[in-house]
N, C-alpha and C. Protein backbone atom coordinates (compact mmCIF):
# COMPACT_ATOMS: atom_id res chain seq x y z
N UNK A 1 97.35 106.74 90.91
CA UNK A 1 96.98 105.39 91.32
C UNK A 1 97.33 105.20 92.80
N UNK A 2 96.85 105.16 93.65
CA UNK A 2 96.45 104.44 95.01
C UNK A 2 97.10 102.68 95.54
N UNK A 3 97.98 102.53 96.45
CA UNK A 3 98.01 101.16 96.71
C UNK A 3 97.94 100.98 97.72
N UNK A 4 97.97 99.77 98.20
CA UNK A 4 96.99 99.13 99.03
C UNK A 4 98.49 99.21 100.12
N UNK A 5 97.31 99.37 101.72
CA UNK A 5 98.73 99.75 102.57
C UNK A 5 98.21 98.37 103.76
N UNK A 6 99.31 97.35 104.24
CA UNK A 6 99.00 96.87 105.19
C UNK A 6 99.89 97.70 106.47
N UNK A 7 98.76 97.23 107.35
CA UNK A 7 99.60 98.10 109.52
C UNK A 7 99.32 96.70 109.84
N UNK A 8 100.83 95.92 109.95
CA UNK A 8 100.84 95.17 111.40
C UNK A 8 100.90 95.27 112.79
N UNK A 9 99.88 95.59 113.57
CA UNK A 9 100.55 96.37 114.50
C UNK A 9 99.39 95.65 116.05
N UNK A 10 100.48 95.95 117.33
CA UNK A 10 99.93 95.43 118.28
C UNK A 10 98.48 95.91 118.84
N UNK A 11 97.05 95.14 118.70
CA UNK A 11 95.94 95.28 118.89
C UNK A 11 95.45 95.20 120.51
N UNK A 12 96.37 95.00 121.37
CA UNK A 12 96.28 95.11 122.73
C UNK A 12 96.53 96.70 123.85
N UNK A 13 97.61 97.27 122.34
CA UNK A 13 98.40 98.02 122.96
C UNK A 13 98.00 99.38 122.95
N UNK A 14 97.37 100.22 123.64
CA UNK A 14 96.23 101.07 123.65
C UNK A 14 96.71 102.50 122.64
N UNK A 15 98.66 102.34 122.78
CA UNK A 15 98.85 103.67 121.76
C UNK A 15 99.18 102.92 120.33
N UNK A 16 99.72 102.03 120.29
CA UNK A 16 98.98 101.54 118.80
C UNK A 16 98.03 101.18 118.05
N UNK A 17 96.91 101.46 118.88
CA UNK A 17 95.47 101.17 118.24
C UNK A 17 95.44 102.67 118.26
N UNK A 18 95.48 103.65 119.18
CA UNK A 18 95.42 105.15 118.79
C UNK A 18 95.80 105.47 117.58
N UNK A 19 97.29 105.07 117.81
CA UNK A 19 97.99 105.81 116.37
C UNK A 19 97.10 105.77 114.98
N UNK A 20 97.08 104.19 114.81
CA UNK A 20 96.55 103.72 113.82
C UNK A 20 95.18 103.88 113.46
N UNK A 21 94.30 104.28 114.53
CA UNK A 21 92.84 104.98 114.29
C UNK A 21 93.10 106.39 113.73
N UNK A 22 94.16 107.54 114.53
CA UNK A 22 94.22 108.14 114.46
C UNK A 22 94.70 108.76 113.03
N UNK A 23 95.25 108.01 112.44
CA UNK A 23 96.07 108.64 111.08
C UNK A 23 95.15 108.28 109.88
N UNK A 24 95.16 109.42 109.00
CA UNK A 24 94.22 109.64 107.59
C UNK A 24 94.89 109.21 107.06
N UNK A 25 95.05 107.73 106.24
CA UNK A 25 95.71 107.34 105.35
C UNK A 25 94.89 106.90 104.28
N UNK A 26 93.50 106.86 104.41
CA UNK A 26 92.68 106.15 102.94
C UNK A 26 92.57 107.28 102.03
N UNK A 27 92.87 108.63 102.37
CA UNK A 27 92.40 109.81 101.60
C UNK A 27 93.86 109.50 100.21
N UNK A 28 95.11 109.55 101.33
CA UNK A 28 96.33 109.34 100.60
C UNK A 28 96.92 108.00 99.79
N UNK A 29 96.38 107.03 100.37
CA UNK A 29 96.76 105.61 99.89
C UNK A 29 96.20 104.81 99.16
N UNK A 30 94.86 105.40 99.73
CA UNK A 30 93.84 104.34 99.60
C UNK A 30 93.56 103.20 100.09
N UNK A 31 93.35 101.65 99.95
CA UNK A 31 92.88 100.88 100.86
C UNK A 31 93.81 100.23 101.90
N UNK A 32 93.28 100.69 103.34
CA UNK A 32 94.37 100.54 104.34
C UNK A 32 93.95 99.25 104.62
N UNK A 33 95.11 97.96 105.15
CA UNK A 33 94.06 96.76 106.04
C UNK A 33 94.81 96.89 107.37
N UNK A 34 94.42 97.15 108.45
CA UNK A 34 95.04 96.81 109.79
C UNK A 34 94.86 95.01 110.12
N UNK A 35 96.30 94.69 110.60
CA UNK A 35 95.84 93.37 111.02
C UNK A 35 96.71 93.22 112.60
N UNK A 36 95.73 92.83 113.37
CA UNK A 36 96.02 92.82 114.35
C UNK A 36 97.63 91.66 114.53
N UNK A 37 98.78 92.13 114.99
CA UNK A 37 99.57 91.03 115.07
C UNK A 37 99.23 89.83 116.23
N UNK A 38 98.62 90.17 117.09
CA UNK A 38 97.93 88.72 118.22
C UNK A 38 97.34 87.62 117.03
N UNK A 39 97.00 88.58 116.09
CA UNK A 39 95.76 87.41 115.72
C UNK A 39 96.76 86.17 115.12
N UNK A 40 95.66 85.38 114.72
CA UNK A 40 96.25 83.68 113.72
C UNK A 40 96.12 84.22 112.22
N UNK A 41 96.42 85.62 111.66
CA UNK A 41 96.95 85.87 110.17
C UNK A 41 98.08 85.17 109.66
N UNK A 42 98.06 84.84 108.36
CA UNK A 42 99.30 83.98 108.16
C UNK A 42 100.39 84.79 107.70
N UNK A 43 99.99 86.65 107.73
CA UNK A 43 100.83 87.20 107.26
C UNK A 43 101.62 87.40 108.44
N UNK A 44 101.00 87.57 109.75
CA UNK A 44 102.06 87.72 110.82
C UNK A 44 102.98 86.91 111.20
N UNK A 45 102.13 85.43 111.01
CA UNK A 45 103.12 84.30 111.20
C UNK A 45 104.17 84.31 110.01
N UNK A 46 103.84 84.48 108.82
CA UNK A 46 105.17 84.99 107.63
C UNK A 46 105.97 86.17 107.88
N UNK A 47 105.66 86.78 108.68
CA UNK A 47 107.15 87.95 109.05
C UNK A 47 107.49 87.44 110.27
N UNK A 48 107.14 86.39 111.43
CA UNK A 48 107.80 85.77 112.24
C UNK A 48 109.14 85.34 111.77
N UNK A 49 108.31 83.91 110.56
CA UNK A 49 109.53 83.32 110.01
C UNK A 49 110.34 84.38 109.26
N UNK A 50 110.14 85.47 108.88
CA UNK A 50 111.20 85.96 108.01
C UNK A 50 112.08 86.95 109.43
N UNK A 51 112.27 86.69 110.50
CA UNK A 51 112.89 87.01 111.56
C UNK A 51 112.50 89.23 112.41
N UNK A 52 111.30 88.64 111.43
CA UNK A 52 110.95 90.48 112.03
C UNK A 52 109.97 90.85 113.44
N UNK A 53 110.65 91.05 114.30
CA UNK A 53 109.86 90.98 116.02
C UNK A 53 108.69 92.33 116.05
N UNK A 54 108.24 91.81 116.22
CA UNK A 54 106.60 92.78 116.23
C UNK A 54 106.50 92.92 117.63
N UNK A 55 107.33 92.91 118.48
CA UNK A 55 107.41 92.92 120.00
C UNK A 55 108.64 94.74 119.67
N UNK A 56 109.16 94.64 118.59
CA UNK A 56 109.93 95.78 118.59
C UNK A 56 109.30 96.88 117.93
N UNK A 57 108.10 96.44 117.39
CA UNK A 57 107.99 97.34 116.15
C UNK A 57 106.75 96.89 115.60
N UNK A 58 105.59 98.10 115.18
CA UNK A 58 105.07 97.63 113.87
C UNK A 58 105.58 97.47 112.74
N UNK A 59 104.59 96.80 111.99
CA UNK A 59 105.48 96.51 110.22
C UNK A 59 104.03 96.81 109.61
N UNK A 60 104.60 97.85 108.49
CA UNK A 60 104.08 98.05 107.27
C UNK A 60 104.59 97.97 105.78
N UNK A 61 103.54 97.08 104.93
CA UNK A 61 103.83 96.59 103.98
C UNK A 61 103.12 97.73 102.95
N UNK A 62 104.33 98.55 102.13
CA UNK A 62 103.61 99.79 101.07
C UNK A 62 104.76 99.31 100.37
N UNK A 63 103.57 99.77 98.60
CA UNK A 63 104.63 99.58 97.52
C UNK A 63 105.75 98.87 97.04
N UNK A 64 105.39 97.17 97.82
CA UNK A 64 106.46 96.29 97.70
C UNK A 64 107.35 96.10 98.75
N UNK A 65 107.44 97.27 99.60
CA UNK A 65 108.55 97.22 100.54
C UNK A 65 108.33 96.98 102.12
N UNK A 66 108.67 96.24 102.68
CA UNK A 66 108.31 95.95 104.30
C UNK A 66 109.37 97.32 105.24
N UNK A 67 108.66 97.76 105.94
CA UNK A 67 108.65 98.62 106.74
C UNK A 67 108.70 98.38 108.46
N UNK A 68 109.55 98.94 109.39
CA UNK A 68 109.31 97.97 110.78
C UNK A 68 109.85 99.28 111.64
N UNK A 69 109.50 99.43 112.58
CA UNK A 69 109.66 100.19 113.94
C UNK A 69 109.78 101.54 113.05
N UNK A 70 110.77 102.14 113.79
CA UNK A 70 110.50 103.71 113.36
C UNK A 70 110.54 103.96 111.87
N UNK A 71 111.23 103.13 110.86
CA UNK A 71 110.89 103.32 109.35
C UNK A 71 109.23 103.60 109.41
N UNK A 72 108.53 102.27 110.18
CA UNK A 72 107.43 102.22 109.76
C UNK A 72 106.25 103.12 110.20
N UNK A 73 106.56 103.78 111.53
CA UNK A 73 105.80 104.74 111.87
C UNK A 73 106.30 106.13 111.46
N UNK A 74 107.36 106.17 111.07
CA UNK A 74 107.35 107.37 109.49
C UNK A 74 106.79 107.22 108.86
N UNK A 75 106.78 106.10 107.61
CA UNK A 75 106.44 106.30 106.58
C UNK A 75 104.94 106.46 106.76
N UNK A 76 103.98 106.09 107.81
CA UNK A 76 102.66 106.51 107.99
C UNK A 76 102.48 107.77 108.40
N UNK A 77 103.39 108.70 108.83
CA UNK A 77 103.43 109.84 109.52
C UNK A 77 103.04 110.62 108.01
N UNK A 78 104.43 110.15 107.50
CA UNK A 78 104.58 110.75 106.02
C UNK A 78 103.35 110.64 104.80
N UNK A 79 102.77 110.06 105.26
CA UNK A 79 101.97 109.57 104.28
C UNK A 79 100.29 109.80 104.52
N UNK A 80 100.17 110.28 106.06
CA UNK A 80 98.72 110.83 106.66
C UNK A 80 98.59 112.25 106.20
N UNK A 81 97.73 112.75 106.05
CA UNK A 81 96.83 113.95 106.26
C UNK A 81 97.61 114.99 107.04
N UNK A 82 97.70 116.16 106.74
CA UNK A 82 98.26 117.15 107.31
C UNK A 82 97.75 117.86 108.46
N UNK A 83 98.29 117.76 109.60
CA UNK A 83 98.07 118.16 110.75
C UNK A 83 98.13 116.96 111.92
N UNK A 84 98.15 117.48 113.08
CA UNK A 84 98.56 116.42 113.88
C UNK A 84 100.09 116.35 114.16
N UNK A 85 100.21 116.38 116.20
CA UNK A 85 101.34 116.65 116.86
C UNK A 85 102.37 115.22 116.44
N UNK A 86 101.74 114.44 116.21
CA UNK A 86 102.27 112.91 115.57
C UNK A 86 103.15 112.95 114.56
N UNK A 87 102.11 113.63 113.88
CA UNK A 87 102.57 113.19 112.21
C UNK A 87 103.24 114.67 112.37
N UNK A 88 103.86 115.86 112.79
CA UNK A 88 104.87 116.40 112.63
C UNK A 88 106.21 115.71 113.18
N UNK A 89 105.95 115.51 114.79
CA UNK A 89 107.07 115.02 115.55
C UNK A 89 107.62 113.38 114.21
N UNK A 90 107.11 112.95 113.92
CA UNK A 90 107.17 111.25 112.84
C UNK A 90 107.85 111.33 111.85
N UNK A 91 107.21 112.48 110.83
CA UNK A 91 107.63 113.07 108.90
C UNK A 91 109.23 112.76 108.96
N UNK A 92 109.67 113.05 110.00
CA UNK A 92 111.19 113.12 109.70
C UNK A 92 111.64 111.75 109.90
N UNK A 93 112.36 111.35 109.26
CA UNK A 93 113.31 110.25 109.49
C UNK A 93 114.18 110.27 110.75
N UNK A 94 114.83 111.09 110.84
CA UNK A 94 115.70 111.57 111.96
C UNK A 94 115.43 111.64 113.40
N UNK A 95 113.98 111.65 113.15
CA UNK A 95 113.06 112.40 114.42
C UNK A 95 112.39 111.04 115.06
N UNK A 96 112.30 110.81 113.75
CA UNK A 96 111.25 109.17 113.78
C UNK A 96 112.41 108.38 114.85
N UNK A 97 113.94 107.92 114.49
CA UNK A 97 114.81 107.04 114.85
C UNK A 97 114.94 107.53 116.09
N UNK A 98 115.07 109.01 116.32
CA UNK A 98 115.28 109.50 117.95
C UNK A 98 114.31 109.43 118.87
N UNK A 99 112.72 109.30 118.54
CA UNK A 99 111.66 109.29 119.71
C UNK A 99 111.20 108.18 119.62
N UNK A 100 111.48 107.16 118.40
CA UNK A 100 110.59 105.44 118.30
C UNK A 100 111.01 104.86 119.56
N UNK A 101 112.49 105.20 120.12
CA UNK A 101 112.79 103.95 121.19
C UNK A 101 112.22 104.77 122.55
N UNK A 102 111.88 105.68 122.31
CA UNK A 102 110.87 106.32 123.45
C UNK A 102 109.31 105.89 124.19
N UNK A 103 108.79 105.36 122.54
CA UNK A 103 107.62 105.44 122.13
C UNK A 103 107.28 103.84 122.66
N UNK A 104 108.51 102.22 122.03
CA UNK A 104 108.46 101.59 122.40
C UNK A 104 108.26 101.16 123.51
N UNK A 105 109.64 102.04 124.77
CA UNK A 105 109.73 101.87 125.98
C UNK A 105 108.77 101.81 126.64
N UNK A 106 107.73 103.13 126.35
CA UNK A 106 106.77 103.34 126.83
C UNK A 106 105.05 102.34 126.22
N UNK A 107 105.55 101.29 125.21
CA UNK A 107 104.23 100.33 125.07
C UNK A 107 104.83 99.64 126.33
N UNK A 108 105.97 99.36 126.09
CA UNK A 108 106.17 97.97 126.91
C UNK A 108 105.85 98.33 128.64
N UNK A 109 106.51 99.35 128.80
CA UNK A 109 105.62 99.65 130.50
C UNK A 109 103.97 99.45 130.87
N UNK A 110 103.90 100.05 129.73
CA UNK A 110 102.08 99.96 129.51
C UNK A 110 101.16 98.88 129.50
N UNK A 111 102.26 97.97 128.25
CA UNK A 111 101.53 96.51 128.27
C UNK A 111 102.15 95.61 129.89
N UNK A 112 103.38 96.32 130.04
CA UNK A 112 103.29 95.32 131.74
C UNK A 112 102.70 95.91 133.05
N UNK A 113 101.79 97.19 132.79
CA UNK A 113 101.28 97.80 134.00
C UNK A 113 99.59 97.40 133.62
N UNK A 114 99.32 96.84 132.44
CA UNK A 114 98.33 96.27 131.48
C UNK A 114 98.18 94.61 132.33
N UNK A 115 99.02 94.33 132.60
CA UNK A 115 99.21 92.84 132.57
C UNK A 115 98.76 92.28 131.26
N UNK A 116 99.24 92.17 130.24
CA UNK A 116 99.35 91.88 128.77
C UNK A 116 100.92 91.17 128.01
N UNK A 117 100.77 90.41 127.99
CA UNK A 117 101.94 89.60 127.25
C UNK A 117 103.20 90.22 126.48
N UNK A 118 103.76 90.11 126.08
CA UNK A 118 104.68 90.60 124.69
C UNK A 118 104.36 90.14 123.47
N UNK A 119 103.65 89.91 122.73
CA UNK A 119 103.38 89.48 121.49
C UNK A 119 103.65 88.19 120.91
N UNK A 120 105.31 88.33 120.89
CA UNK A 120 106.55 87.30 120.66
C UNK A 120 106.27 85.94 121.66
């Protein structure tokens, strides 16, 4: 059985729209929904109030459980199609926590050499 995977994730930000194009997850999950966090979803505005910054992190919602920054771009690592410099450097937990604040650093230069907001 297959469940349904939400990606909250920043739609401005040119390597999180990569990532998230980039990774095979309908083969493994089945139905993926990307929702852009800019947008007026009421699910983004519901993980506002529940105090989770999407300025730090995407959030993914699998199997009941909310997911945010490097949890969450593991567990998609973990969970894509085999192959891909991503989804090796990601699979790990360990690996995931040591290069996410890399990965961040480098939206946020991007979105301010972008001239693009912070989300938040």
């Amino acid at each position: 059985m297959t469940e349904r995977l939400e990606i909250v994730y920043d739609g401005q930000c040119p390597f999180c729209t990569a990532y998230t194009r980039m990774l095979n997850l309908r083969r493994a999950v089945g139905e993926v929904e990307l929702i852009d966090a800019r947008s007026g979803d009421p699910r983004v505005a519901a993980l506002r109030r529940d105090g989770v910054d999407l300025d730090e992190g995407m959030a993914v919602r699998h199997g009941g459980r909310l997911y945010h920054g490097a949890e969450a771009v593991q567990l998609l690592a973990a969970l894509s199609a085999p192959g891909g410099m991503m989804r090796a450097l990601l699979k790990s937990p360990r690996r995931a926590a040591l290069i996410y604040p890399l990965l961040r650093a480098g939206r946020r230069l991007t979105l301010r050499l972008l001239g693009r907001p912070p989300i938040g």
